[in-house]
Protein backbone atom coordinates (compact mmCIF):
# COMPACT_ATOMS: atom_id res chain seq x y z
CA UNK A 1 -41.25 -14.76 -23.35
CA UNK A 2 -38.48 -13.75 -20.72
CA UNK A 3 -39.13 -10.87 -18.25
CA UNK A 4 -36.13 -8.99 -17.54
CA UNK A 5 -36.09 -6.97 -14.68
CA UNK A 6 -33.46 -3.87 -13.89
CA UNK A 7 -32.37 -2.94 -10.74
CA UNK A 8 -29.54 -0.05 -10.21
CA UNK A 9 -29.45 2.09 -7.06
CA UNK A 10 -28.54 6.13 -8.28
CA UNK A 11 -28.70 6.98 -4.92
CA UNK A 12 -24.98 7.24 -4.52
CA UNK A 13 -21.88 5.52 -6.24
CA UNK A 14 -18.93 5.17 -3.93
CA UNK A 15 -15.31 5.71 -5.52
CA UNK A 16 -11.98 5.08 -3.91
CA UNK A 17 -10.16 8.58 -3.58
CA UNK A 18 -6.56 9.04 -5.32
CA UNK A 19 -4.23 10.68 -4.41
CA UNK A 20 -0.57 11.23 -5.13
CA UNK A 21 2.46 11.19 -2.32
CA UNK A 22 5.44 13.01 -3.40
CA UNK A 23 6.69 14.36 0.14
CA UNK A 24 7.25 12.77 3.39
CA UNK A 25 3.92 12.25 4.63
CA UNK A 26 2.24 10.93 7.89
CA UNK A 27 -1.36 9.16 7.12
CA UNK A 28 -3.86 9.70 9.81
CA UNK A 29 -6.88 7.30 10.45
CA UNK A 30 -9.38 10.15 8.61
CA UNK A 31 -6.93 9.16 5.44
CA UNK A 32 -8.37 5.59 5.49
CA UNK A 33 -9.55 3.98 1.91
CA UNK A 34 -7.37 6.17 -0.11
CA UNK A 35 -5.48 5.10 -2.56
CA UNK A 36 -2.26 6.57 -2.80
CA UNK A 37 0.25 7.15 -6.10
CA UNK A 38 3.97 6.87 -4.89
CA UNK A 39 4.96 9.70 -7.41
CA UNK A 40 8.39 11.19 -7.23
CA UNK A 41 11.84 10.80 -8.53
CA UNK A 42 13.07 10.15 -4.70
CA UNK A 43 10.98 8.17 -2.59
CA UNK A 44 10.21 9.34 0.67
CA UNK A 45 8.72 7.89 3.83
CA UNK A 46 4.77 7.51 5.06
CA UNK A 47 4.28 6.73 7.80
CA UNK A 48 0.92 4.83 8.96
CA UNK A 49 -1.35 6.21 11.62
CA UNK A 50 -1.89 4.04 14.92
CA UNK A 51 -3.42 0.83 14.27
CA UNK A 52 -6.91 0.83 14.38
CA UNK A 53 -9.77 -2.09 12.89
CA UNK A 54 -10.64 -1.27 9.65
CA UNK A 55 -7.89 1.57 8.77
CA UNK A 56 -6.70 0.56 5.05
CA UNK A 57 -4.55 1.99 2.55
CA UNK A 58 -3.15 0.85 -1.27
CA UNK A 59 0.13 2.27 -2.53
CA UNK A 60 0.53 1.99 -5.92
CA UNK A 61 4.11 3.46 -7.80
CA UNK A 62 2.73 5.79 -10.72
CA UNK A 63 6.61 6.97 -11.81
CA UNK A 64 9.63 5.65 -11.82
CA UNK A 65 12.01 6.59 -9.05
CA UNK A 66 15.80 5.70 -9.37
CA UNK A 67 17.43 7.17 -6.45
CA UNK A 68 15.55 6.19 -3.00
CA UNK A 69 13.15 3.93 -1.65
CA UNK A 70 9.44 4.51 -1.68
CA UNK A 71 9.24 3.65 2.01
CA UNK A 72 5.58 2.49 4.18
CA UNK A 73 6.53 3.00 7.87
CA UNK A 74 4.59 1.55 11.20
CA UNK A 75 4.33 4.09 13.67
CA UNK A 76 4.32 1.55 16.10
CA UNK A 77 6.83 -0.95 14.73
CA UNK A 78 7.25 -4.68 14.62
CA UNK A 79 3.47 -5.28 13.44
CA UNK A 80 3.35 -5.66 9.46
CA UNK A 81 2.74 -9.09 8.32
CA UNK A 82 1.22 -10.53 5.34
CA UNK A 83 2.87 -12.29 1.74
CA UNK A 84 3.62 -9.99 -0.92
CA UNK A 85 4.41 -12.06 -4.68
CA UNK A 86 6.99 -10.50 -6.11
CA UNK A 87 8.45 -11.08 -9.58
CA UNK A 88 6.34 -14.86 -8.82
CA UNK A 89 7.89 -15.63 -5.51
CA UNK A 90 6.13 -15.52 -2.19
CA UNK A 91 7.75 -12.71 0.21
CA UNK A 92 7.03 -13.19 3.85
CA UNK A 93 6.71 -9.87 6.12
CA UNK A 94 6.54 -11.33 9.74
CA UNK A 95 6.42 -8.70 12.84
CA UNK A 96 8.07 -6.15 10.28
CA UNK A 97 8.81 -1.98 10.52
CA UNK A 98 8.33 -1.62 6.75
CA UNK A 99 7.26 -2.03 3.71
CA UNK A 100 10.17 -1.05 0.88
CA UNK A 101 9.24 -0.08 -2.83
CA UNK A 102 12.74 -0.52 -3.94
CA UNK A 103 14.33 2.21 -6.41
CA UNK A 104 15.12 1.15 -9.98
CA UNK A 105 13.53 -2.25 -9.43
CA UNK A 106 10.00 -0.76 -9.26
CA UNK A 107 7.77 -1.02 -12.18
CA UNK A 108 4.70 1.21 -12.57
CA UNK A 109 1.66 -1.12 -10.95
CA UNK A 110 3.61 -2.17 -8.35
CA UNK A 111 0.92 -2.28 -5.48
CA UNK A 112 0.72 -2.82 -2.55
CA UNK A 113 -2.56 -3.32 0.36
CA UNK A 114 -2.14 -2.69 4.05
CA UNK A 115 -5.00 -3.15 6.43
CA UNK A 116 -5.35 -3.24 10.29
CA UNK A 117 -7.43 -5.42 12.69
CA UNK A 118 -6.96 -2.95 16.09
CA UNK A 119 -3.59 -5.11 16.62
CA UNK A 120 -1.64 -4.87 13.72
CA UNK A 121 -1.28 -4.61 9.79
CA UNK A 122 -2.04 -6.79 7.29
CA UNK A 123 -0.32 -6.41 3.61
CA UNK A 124 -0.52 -8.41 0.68
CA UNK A 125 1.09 -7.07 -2.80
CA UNK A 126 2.22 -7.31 -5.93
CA UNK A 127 5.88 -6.64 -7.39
CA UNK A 128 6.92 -7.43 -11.04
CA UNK A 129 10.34 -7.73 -11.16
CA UNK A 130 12.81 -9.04 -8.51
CA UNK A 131 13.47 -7.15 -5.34
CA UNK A 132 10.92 -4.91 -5.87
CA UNK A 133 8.68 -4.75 -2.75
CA UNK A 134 10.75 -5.90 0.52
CA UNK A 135 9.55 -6.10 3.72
CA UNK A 136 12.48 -4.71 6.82
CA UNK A 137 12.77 -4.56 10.38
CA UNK A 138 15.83 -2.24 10.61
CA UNK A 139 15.49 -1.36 13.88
């Protein structure tokens, strides 16, 4: 006869904190491993703290919004890079200022990750319809 052994550790269970963004808001480094819900009509901008190793963020759109971008900013500029898939197609984001969730393409899901190694961020996302997550340098 089998022996089956349980092991669980009650000690502590770790969640991800949500929560939701629906003003302009700057992210600090004491923000790190929160998820955030992009929820509001208009998008507005966040903008990321300083890049520092292991400071990480998701963005996730939880409403539709139809007149603005949903818009993740680099305080220092020129340092996102990563692949994003959107509606099935590889989307580059080399030395970029931004990440775009783009008004009335978005589709609730839409996610994106952004991470940073001391020297930059790293994003990698997922976008279901066409034109939905963009990646910019408009400066």
């Amino acid at each position: 006869m089998a022996v089956l052994k349980h092991f669980s550790n009650d000690v502590e269970r770790i969640f991800n904190k949500v929560e939701t963004i629906s003003s302009a808001s700057t992210l600090t480094e004491a923000d790190s491993g929160k998820w955030y819900e992009l929820n509001n009509s208009t998008g507005v901008t966040v903008t990321l703290p300083a890049v520092k190793s292991g400071v990480n963020f998701r963005f996730v759109v939880a409403a539709a919004f139809a007149t603005s971008n949903f818009i993740i900013d680099s305080a220092e500029g020129d340092n996102i890079n990563g692949i994003l898939v959107v509606n099935g197609a590889s989307v580059a984001a080399s030395d970029e200022d931004q990440i775009n969730f783009v008004a009335s393409a978005e589709s609730i899901g839409d996610f994106i990750d952004i991470w940073s190694d001391g020297s930059g961020w790293y994003v990698w996302g997922i976008g279901n319809s066409a034109g939905s997550i963009t990646a910019t340098d408009p400066s």
